[in-house]
Protein backbone atom coordinates (compact mmCIF):
# COMPACT_ATOMS: atom_id res chain seq x y z
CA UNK A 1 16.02 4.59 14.75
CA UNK A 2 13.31 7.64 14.34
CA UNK A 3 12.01 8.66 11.39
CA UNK A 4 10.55 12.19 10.25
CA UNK A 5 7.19 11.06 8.46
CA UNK A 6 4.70 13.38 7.10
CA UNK A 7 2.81 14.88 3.80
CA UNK A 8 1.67 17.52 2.25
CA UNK A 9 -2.08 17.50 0.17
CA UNK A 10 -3.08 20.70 -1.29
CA UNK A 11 -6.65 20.83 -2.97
CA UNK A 12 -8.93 23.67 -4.67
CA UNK A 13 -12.12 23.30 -4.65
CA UNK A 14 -15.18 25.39 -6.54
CA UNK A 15 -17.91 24.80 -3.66
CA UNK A 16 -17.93 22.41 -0.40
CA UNK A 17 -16.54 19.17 -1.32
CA UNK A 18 -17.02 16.00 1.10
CA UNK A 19 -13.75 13.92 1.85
CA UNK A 20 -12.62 11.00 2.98
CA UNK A 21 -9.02 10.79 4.61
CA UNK A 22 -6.96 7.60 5.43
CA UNK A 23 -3.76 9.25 6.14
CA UNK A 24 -2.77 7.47 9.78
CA UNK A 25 -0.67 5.61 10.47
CA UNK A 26 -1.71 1.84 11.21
CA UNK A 27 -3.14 1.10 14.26
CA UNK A 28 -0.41 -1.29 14.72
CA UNK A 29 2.24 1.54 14.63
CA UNK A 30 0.50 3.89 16.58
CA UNK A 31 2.24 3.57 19.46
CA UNK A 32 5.59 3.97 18.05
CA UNK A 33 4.49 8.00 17.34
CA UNK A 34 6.00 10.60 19.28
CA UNK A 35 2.91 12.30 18.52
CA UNK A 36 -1.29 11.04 17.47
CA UNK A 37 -0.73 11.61 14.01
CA UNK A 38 -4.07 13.65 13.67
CA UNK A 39 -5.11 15.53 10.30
CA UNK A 40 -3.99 19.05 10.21
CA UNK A 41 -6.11 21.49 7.81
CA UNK A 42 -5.82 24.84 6.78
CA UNK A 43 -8.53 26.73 6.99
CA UNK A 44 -9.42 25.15 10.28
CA UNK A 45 -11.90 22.16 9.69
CA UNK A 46 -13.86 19.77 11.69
CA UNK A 47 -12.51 16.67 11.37
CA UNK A 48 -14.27 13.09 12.57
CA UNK A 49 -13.29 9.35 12.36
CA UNK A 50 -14.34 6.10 11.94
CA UNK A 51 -12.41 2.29 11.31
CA UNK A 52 -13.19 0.67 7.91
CA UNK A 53 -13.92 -2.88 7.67
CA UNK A 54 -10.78 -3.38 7.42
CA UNK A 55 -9.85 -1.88 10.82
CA UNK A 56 -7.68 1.28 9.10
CA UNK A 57 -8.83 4.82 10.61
CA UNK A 58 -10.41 7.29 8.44
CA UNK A 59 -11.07 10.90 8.40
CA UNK A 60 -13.64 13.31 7.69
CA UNK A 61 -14.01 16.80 6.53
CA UNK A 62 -15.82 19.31 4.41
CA UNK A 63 -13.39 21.36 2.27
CA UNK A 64 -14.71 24.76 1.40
CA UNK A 65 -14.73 26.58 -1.80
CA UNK A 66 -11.20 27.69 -2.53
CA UNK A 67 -7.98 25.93 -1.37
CA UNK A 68 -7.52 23.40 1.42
CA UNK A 69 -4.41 22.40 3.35
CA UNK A 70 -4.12 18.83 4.83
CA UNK A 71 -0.74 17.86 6.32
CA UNK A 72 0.49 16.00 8.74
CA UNK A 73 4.98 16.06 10.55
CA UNK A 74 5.93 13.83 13.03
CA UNK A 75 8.79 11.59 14.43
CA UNK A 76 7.93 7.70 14.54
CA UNK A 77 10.20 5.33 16.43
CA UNK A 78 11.90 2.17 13.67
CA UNK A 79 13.33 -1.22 14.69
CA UNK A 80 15.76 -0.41 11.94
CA UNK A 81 15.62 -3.79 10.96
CA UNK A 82 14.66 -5.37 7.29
CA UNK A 83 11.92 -6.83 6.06
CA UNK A 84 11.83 -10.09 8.12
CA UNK A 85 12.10 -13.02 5.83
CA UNK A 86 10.43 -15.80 6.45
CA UNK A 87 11.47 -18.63 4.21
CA UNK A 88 9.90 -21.83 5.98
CA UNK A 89 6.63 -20.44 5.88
CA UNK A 90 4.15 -22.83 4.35
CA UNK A 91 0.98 -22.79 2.27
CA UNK A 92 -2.80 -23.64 3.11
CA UNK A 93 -5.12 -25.59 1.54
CA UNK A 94 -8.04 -23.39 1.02
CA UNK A 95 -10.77 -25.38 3.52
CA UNK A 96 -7.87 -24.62 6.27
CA UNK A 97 -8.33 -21.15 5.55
CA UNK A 98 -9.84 -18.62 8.61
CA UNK A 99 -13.18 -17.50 7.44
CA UNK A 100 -11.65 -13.61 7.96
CA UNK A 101 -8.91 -14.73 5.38
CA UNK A 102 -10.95 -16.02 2.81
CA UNK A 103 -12.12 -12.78 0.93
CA UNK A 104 -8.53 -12.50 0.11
CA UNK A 105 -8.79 -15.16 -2.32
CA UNK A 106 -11.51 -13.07 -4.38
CA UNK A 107 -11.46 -11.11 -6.92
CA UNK A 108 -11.60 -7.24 -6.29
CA UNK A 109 -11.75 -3.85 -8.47
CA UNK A 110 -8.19 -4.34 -9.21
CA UNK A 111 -7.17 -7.91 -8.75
CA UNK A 112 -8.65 -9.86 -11.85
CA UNK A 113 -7.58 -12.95 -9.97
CA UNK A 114 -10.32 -14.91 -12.18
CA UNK A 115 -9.00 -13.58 -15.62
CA UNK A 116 -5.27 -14.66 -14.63
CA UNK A 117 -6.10 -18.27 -13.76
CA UNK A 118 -4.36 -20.21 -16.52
CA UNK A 119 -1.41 -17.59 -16.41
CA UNK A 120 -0.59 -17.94 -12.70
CA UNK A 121 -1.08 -21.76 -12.59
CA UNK A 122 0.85 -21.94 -15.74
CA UNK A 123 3.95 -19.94 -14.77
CA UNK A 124 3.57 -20.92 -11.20
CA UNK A 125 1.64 -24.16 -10.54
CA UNK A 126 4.63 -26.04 -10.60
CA UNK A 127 7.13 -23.56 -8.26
CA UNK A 128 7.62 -24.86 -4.82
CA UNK A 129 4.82 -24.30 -2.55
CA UNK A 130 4.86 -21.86 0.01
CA UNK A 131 7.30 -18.86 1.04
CA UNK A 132 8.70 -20.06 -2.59
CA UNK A 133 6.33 -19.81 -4.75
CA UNK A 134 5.46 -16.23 -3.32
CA UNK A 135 8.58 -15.11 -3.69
CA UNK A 136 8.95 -16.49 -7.57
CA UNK A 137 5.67 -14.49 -8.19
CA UNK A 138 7.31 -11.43 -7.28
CA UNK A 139 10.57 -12.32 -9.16
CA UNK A 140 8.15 -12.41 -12.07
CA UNK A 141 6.34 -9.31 -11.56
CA UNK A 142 9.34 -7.06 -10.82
CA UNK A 143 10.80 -8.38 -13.69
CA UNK A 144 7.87 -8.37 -16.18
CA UNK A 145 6.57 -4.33 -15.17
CA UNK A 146 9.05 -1.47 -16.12
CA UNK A 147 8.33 1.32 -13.43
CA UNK A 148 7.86 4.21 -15.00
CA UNK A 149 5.75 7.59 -12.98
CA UNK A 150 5.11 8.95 -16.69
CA UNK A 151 2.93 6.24 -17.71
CA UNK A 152 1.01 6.12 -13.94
CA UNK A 153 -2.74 5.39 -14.46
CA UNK A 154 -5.45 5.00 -11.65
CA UNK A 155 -7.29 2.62 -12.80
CA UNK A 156 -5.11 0.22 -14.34
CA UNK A 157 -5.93 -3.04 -13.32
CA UNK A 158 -3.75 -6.23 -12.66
CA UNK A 159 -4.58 -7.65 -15.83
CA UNK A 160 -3.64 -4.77 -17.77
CA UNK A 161 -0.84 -4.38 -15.94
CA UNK A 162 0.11 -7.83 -17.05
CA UNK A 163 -0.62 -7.49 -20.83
CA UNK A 164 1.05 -3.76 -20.65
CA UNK A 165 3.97 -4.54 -18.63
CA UNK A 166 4.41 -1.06 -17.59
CA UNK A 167 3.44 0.72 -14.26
CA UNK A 168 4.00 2.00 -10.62
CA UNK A 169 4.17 0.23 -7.10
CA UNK A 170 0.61 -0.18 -7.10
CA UNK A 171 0.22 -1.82 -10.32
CA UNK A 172 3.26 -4.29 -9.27
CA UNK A 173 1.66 -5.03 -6.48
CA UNK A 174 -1.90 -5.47 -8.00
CA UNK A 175 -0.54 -7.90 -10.31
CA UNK A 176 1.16 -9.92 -7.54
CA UNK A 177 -2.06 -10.34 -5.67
CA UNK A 178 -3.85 -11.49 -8.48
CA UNK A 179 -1.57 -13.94 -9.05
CA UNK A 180 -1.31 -15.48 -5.69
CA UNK A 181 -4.83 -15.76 -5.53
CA UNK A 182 -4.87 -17.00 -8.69
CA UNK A 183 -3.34 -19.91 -7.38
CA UNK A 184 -5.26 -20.06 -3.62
CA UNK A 185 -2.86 -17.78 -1.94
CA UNK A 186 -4.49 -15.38 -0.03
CA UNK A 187 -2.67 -11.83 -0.37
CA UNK A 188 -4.00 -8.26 0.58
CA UNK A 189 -2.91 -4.79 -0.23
CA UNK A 190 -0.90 -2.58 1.59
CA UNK A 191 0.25 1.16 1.49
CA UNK A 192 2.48 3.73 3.90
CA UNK A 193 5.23 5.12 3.92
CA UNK A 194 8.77 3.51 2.64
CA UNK A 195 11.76 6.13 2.67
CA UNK A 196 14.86 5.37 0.54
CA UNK A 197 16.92 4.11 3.93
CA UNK A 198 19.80 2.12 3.12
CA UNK A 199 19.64 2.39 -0.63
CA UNK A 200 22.17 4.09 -3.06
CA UNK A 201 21.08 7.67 -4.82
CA UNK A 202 19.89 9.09 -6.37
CA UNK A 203 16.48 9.51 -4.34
CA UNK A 204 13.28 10.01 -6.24
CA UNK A 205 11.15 12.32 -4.91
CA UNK A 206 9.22 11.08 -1.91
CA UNK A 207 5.79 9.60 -2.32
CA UNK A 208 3.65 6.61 -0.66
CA UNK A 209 4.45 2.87 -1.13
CA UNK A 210 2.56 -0.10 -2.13
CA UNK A 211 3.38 -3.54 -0.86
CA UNK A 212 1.45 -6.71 0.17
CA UNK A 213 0.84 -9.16 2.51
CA UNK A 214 0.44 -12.86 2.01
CA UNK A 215 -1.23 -15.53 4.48
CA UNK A 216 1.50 -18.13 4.65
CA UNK A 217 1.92 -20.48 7.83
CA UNK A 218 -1.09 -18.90 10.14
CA UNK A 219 0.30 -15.66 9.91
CA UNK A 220 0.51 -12.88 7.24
CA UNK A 221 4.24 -11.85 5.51
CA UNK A 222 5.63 -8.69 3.74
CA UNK A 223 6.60 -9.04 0.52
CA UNK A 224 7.11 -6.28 -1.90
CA UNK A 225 7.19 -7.28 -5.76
CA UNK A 226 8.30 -3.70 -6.76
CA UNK A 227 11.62 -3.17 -4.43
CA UNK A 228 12.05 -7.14 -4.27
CA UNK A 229 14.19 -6.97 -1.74
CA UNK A 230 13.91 -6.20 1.99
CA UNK A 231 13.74 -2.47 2.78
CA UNK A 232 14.18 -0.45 6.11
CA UNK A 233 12.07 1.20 7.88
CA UNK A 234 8.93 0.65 6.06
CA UNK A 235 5.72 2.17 7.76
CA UNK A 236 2.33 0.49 7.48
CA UNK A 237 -0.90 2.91 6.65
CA UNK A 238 -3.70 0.78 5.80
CA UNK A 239 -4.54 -2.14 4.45
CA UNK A 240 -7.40 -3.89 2.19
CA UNK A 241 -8.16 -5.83 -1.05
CA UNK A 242 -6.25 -3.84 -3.35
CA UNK A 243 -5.67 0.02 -4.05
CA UNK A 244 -9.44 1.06 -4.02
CA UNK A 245 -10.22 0.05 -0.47
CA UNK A 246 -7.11 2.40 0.80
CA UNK A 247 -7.29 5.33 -1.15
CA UNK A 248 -5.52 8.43 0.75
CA UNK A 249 -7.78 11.07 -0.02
CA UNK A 250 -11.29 10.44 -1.69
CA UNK A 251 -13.71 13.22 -3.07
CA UNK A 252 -16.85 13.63 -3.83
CA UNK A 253 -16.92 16.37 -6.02
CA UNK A 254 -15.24 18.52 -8.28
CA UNK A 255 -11.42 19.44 -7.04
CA UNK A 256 -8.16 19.67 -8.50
CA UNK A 257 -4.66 18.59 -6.41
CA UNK A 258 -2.49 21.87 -6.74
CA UNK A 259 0.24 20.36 -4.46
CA UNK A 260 1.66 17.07 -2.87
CA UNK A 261 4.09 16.00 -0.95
CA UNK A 262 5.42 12.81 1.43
CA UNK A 263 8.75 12.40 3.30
CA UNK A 264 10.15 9.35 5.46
CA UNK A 265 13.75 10.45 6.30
CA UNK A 266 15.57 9.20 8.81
CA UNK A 267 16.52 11.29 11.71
CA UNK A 268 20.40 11.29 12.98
CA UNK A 269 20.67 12.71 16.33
CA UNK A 270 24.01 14.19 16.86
């Protein structure tokens, strides 16, 4: 299948502001674009690029005094398929672990994994290892966090997440990967886009996803606490240790978002 992808950031700014951008799509998924899905700006800018540490593509610009445009419409090819499910997949002890993999067992800005430690192992220590236990994790956390966009904070945390039980993908998410490495599952952060494909309405409006990714079997799996259950065509942005290593747009200075918007529809070619 293709799907239209693209957003919409609109920012004002009272002098030259300094951004960061990580608004492509994953390396992985690049070659599925119909188009290089390179920042747009209005006024004109002078954008540059670099790769993270954790291999996602970033942007730079200077945004002048006044308002900025950054957008970005294209057409990206889909498998169509659903999450893949993989259920046999099996758990590591941690001196197994890759060296590259082992930072995903640490704590990070968001992922208190080392404040949830009697929680997870208590609730979870005796699931059944592996694909299973994963999976009960996020049958906990989808049912323990009402979503709710009104009550959307930036810098909730997992933990508060946990004791508020109220949030948005990201704070689902958050709390799932604190748990699992609560309990010496490595899991990682993810965001793109995920469109509302195969689902009943009504639609919300359209905005970016968070999922995650869990090191199971030599080989890291999809799982997404806050759908909990396989989607279509979901598109993979960027990835990291939780929600501040991927940030879409980071500024350093004063600016206000005046506009914002994200669409993943699916195209039907007549």
């Amino acid at each position: 299948m293709k799907l239209r992808i693209g957003y919409e950031f609109v920012y004002n700014c009272p002098r030259p502001t300094p951004m960061i951008l990580m608004l492509s799509v994953h390396y992985s998924r690049a070659g599925d674009l119909s188009v290089a899905d390179a920042v747009r700006t209005t006024p004109h800018l002078r954008v540059s690029g670099y790769r993270d540490l954790y291999g996602n593509w970033c942007s730079r610009i200077m945004a002048p005094p006044g308002e900025t445009r950054i957008t970005f419409d294209g057409i990206i090819e889909d498998s169509g398929d659903t999450d893949p499910i993989s259920g046999a997949a099996a758990e590591h002890r941690v001196e197994t672990l890759p060296d590259d993999v082992l930072v995903y067992l640490l704590p990070s800005r968001f992922c208190e994994n080392d404040q949830l430690l009697d929680v997870a192992w208590a609730l979870f220590g005796s699931a059944s290892p592996g694909w299973a236990r994963v999976q009960t994790i996020c049958d906990f956390v989808h049912r323990h966090i009402r979503f709710s966009y009104a009550d959307a904070r930036p810098t909730r945390t997992a933990l508060e997440a946990y004791h508020e039980k109220i949030g948005v993908c990201r704070d689902y998410t958050h709390l799932a990967i604190a748990l699992c490495r609560a309990i010496n599952i490595p899991a990682r952060y993810c965001t793109g886009y995920l469109g509302d494909i195969g689902t009943p309405p009504p639609f919300p409006p359209g905005d970016f996803a968070a999922w995650m990714e869990v090191y199971l079997g030599g080989e890291w799996h999809l799982f997404d606490p806050r759908n909990n259950t396989p989607r279509i065509g979901r598109v993979l942005m960027a990835r990291g240790r939780d929600a501040a290593d991927v940030a879409m747009v980071t500024a350093f200075g004063e600016n206000t978002l005046t506009g914002f918007k994200v669409w993943t529809d699916e195209l039907v070619e007549s």
